[in-house]
N, C-alpha and C. Protein backbone atom coordinates (compact mmCIF):
# COMPACT_ATOMS: atom_id res chain seq x y z
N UNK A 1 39.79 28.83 -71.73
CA UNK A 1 39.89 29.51 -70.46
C UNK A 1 38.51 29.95 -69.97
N UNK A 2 37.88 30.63 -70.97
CA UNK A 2 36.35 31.03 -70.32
C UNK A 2 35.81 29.27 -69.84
N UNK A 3 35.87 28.42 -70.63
CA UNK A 3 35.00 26.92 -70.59
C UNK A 3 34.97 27.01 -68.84
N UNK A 4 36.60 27.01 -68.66
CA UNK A 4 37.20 26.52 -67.56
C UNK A 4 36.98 27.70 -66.19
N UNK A 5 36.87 28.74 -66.29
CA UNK A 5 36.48 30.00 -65.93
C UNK A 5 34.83 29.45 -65.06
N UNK A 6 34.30 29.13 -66.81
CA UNK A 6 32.54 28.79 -65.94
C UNK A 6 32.82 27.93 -65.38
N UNK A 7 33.50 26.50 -65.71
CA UNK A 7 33.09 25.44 -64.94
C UNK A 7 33.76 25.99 -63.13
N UNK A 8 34.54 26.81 -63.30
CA UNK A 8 34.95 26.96 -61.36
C UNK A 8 33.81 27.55 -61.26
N UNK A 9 33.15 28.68 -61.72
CA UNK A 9 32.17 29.59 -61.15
C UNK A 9 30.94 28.82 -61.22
N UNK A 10 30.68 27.56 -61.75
CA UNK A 10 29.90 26.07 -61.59
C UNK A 10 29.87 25.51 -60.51
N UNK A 11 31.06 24.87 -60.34
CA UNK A 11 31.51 24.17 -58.99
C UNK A 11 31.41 25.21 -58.34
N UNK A 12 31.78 26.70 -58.17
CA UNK A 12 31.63 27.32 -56.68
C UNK A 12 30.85 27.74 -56.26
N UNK A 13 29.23 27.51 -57.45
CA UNK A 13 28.13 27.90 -57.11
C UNK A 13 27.54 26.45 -56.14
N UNK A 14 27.95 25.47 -56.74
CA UNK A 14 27.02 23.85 -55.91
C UNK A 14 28.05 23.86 -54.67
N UNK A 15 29.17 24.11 -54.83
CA UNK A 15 29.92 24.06 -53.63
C UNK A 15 29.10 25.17 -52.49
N UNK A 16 28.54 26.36 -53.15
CA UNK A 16 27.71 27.39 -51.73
C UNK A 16 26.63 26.38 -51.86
N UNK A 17 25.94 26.21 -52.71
CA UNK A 17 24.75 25.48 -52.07
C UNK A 17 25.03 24.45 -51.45
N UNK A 18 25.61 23.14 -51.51
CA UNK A 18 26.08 22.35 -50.80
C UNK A 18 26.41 22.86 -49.22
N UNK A 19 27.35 23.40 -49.07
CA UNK A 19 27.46 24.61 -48.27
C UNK A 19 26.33 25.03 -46.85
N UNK A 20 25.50 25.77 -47.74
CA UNK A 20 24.42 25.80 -46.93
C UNK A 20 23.78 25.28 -46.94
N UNK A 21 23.21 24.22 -47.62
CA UNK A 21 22.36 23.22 -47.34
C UNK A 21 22.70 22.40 -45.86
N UNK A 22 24.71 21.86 -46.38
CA UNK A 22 24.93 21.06 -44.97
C UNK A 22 24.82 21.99 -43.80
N UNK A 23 24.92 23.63 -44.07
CA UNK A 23 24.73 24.15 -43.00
C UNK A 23 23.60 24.44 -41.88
N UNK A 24 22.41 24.54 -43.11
CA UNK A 24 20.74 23.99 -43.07
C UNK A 24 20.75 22.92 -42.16
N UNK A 25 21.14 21.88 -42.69
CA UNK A 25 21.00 20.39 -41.59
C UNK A 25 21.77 20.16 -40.56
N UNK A 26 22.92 20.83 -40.23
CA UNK A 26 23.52 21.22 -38.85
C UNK A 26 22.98 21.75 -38.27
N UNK A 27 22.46 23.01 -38.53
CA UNK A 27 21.25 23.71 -37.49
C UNK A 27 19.70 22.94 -37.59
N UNK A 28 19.60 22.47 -38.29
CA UNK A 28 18.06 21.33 -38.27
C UNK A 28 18.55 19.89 -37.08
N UNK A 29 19.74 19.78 -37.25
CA UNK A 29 20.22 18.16 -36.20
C UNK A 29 20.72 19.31 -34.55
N UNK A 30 20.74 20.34 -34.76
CA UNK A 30 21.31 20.97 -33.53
C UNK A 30 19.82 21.35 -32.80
N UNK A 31 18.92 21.81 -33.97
CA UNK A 31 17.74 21.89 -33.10
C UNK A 31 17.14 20.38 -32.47
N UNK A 32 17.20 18.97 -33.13
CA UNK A 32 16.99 18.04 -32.48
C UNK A 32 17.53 17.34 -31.46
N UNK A 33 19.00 17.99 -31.81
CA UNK A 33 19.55 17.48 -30.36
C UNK A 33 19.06 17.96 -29.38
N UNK A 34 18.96 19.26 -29.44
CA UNK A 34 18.89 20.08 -28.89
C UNK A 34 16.81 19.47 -27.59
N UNK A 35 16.02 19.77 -28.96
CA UNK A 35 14.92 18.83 -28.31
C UNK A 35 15.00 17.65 -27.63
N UNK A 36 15.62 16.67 -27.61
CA UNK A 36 16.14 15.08 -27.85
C UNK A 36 16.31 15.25 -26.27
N UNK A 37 17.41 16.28 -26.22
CA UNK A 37 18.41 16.68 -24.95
C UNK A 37 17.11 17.02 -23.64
N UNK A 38 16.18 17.97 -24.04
CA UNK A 38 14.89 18.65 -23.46
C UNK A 38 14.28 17.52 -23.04
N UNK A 39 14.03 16.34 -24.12
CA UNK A 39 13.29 15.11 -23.85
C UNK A 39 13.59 14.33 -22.77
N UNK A 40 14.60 13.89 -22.83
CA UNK A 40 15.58 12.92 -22.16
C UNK A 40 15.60 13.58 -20.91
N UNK A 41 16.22 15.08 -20.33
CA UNK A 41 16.24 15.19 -18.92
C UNK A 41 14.67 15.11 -18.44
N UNK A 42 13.23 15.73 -19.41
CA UNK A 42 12.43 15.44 -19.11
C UNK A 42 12.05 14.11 -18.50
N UNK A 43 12.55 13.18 -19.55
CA UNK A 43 12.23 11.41 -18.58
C UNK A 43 12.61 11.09 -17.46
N UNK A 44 14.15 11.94 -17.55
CA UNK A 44 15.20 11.70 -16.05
C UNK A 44 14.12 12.18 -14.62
N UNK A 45 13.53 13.30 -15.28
CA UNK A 45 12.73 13.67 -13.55
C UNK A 45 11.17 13.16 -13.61
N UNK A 46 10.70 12.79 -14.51
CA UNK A 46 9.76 11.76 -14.31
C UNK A 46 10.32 10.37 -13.67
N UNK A 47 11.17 10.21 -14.87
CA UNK A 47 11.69 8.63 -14.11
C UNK A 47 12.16 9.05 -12.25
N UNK A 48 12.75 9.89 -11.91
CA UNK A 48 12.95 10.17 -10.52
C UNK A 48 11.25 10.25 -9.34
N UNK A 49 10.60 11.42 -10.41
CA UNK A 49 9.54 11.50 -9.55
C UNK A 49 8.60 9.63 -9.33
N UNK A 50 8.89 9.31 -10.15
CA UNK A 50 8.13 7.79 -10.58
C UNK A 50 8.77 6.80 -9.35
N UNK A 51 10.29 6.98 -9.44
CA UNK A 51 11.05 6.34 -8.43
C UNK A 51 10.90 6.73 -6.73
N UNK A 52 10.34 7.91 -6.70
CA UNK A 52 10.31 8.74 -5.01
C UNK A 52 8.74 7.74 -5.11
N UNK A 53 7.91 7.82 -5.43
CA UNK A 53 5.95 7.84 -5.69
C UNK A 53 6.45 6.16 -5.11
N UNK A 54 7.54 5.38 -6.14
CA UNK A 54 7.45 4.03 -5.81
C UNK A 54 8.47 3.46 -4.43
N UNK A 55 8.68 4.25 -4.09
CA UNK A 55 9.77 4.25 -2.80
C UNK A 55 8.62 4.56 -1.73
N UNK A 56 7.59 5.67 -1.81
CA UNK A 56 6.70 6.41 -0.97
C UNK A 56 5.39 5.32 -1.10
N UNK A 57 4.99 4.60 -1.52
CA UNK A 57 4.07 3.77 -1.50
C UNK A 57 4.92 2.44 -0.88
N UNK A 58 5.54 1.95 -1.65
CA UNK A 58 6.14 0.29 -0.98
C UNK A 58 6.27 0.63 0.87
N UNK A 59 7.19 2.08 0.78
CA UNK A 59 7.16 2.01 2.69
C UNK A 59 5.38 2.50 3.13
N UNK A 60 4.19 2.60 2.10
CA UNK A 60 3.52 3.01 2.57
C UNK A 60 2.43 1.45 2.97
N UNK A 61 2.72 0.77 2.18
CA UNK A 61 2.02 -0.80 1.57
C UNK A 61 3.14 -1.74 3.08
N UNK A 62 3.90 -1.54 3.08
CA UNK A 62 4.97 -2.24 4.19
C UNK A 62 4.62 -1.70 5.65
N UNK A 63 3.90 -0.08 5.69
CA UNK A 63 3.62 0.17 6.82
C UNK A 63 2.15 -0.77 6.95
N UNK A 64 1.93 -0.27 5.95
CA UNK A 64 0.08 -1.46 6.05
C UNK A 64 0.25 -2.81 6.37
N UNK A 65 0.82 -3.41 6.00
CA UNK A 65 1.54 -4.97 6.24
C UNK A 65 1.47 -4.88 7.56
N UNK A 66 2.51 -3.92 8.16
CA UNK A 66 2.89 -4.27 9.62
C UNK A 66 1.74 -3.84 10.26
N UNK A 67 1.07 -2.91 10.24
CA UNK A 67 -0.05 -2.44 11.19
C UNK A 67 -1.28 -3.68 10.68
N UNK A 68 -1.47 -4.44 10.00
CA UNK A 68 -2.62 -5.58 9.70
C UNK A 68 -1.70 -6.88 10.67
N UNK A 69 -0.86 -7.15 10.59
CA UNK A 69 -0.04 -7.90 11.07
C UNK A 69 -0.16 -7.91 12.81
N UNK A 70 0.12 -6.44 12.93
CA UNK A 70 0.00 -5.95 14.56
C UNK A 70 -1.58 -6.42 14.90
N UNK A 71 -2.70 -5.78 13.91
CA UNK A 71 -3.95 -5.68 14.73
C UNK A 71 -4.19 -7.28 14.82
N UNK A 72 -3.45 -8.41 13.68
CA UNK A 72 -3.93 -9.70 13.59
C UNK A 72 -3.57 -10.21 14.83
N UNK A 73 -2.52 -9.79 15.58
CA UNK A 73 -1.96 -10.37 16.41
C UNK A 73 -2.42 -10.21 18.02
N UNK A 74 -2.93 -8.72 17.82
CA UNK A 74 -3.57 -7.78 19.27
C UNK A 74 -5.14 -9.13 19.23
N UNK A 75 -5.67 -9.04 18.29
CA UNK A 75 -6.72 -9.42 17.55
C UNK A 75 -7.08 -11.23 18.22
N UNK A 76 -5.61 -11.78 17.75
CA UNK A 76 -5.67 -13.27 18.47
C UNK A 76 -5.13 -12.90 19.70
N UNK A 77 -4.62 -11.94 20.25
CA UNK A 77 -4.72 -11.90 22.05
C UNK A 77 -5.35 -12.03 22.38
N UNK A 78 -6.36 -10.91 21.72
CA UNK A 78 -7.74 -10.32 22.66
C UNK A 78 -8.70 -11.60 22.95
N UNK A 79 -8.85 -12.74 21.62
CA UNK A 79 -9.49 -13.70 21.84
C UNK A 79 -9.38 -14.83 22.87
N UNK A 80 -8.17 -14.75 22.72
CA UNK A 80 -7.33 -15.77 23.74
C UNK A 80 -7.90 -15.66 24.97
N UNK A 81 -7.33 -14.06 25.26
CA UNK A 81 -7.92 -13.36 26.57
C UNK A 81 -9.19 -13.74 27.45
N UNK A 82 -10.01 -13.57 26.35
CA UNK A 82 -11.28 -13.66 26.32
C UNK A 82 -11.94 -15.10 26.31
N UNK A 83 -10.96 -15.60 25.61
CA UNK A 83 -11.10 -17.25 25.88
C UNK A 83 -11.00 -17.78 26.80
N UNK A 84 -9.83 -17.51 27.47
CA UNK A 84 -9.08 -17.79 28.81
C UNK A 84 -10.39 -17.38 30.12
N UNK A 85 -11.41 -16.35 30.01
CA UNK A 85 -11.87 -14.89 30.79
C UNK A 85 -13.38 -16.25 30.83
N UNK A 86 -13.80 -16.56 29.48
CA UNK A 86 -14.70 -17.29 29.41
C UNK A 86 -14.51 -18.78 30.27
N UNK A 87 -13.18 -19.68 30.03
CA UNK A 87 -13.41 -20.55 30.35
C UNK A 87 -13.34 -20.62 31.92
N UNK A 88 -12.46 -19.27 32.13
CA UNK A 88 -12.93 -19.16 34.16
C UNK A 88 -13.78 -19.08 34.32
N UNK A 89 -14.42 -18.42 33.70
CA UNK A 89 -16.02 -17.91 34.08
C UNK A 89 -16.97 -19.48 34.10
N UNK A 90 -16.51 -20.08 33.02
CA UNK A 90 -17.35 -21.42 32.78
C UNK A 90 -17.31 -21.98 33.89
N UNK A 91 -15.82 -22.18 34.64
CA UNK A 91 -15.60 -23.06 35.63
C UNK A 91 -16.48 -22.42 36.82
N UNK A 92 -16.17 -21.62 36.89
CA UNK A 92 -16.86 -20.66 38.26
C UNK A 92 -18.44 -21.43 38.41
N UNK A 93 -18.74 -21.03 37.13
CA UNK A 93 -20.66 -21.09 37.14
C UNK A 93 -20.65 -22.68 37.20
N UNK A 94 -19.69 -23.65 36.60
CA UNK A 94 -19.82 -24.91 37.45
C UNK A 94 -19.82 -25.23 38.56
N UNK A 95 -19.01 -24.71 39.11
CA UNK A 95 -18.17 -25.04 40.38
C UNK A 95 -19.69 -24.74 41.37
N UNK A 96 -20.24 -23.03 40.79
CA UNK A 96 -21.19 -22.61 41.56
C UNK A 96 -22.55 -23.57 41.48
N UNK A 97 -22.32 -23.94 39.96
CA UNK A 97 -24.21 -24.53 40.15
C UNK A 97 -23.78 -26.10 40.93
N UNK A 98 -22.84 -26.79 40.30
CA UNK A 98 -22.69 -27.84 41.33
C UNK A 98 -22.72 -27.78 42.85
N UNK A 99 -22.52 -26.50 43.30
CA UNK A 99 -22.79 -26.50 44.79
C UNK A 99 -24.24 -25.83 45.00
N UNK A 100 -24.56 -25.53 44.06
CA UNK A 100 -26.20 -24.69 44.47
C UNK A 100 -25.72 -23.24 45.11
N UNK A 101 -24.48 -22.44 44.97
CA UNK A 101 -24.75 -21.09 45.42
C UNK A 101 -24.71 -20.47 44.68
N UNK A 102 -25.64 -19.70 44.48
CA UNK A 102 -25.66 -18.59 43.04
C UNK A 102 -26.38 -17.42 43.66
N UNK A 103 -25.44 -16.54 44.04
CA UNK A 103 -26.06 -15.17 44.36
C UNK A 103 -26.25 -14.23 43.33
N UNK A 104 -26.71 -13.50 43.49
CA UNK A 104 -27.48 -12.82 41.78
C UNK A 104 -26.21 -11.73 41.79
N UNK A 105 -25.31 -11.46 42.86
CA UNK A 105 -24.36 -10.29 42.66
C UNK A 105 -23.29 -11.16 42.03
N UNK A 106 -23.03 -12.36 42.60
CA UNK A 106 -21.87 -13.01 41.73
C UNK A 106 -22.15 -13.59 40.52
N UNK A 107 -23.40 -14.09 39.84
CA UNK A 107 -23.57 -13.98 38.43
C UNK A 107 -23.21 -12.83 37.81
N UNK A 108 -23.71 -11.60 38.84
CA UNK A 108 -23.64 -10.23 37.79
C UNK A 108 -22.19 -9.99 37.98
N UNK A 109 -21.38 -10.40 38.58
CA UNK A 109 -20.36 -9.98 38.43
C UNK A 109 -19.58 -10.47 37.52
N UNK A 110 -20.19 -11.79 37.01
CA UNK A 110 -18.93 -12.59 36.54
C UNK A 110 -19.42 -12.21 34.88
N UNK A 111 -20.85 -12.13 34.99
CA UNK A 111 -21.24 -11.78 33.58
C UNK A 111 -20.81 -10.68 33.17
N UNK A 112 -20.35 -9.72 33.60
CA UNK A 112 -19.68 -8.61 33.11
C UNK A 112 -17.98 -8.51 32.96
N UNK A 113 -18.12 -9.46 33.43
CA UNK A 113 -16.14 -9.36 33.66
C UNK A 113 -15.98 -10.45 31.98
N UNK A 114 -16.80 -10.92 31.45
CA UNK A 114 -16.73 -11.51 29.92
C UNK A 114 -17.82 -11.43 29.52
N UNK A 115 -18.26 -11.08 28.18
CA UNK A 115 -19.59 -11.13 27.37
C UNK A 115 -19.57 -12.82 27.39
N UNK A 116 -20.87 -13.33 27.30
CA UNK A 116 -20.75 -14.93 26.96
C UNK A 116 -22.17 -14.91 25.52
N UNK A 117 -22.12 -15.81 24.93
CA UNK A 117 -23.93 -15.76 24.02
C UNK A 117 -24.37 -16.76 24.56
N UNK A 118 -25.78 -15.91 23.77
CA UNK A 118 -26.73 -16.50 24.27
C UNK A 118 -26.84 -17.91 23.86
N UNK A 119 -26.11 -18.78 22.90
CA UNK A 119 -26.00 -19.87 22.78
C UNK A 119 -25.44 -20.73 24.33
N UNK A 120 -24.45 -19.72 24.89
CA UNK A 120 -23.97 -20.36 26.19
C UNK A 120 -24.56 -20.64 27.03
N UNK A 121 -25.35 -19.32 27.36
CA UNK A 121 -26.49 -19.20 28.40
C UNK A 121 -27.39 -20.19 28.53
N UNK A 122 -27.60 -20.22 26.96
CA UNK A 122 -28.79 -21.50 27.10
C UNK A 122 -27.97 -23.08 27.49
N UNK A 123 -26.95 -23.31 27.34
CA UNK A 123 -26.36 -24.44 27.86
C UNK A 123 -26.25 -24.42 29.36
N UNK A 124 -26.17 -23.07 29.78
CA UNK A 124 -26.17 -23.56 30.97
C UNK A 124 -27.44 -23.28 31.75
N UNK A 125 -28.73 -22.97 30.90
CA UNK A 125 -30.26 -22.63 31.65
C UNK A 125 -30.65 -23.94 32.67
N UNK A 126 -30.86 -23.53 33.66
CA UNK A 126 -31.62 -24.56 34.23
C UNK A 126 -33.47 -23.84 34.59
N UNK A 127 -33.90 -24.99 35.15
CA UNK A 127 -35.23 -24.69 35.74
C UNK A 127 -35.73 -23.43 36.38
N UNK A 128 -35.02 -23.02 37.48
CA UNK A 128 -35.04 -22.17 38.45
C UNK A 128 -34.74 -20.68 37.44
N UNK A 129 -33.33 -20.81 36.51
CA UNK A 129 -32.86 -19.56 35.70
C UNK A 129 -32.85 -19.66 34.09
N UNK A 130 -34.14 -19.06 33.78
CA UNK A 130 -34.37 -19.56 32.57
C UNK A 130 -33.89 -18.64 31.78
N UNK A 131 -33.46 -18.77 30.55
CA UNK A 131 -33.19 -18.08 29.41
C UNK A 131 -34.16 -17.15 28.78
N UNK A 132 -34.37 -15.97 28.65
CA UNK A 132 -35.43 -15.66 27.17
C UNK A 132 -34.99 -15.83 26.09
């Protein structure tokens, strides 16, 4: 009876330690969940803030697109324009030197109504209106 006596008061000593030990590692896995849990919503609002930053740039990269797009386009007007502005002008100063009237107000007028270069100028220098 005593044998049997110790051996319960044996077993009911490893049974408390057992006991608290598993109770030890319930509160050791409750504190990691517990962190784990801290971690994880942490990623959730990074991963969100990460997701707004990449939402706020693409419409910011898409606004750039369209405004390079716009100026490319204002850009080949303006040339056109200007193309169009030049080749009247070309005709004019033909039209004019083939007839010999060239008044110095209608050169100046026409030279201002389009820039031309001086590569042009010199194509069209004659004797009388020379180039520097």
């Amino acid at each position: 009876l005593r044998t049997t006596l110790k051996e319960l008061e044996q077993l009911n000593l490893e049974y408390q330690i057992k006991n608290q030990r598993l109770t030890q590692g319930k509160e050791q896995l409750s504190k990691e969940k517990a962190k784990l849990t801290d971690h994880f919503r942490e990623l959730q609002r990074t991963n969100a803030d990460n997701e707004a930053k990449v939402t706020r740039l693409t419409t910011e990269l898409n606004n750039l697109r369209r405004d390079y797009e716009q100026q490319g386009d204002r850009a080949i007007e303006e040339r056109v324009s200007l193309k169009m502005k030049l080749d009247a002008l070309e005709t004019k100063v033909q039209t004019l030197s083939e007839a010999r009237i060239f008044s110095e107000r209608e050169v100046d007028s026409y030279l201002q109504s389009a820039p031309v270069s001086y590569t042009h100028l010199r194509a069209h220098e004659t004797g009388r209106n020379l180039v520097c």
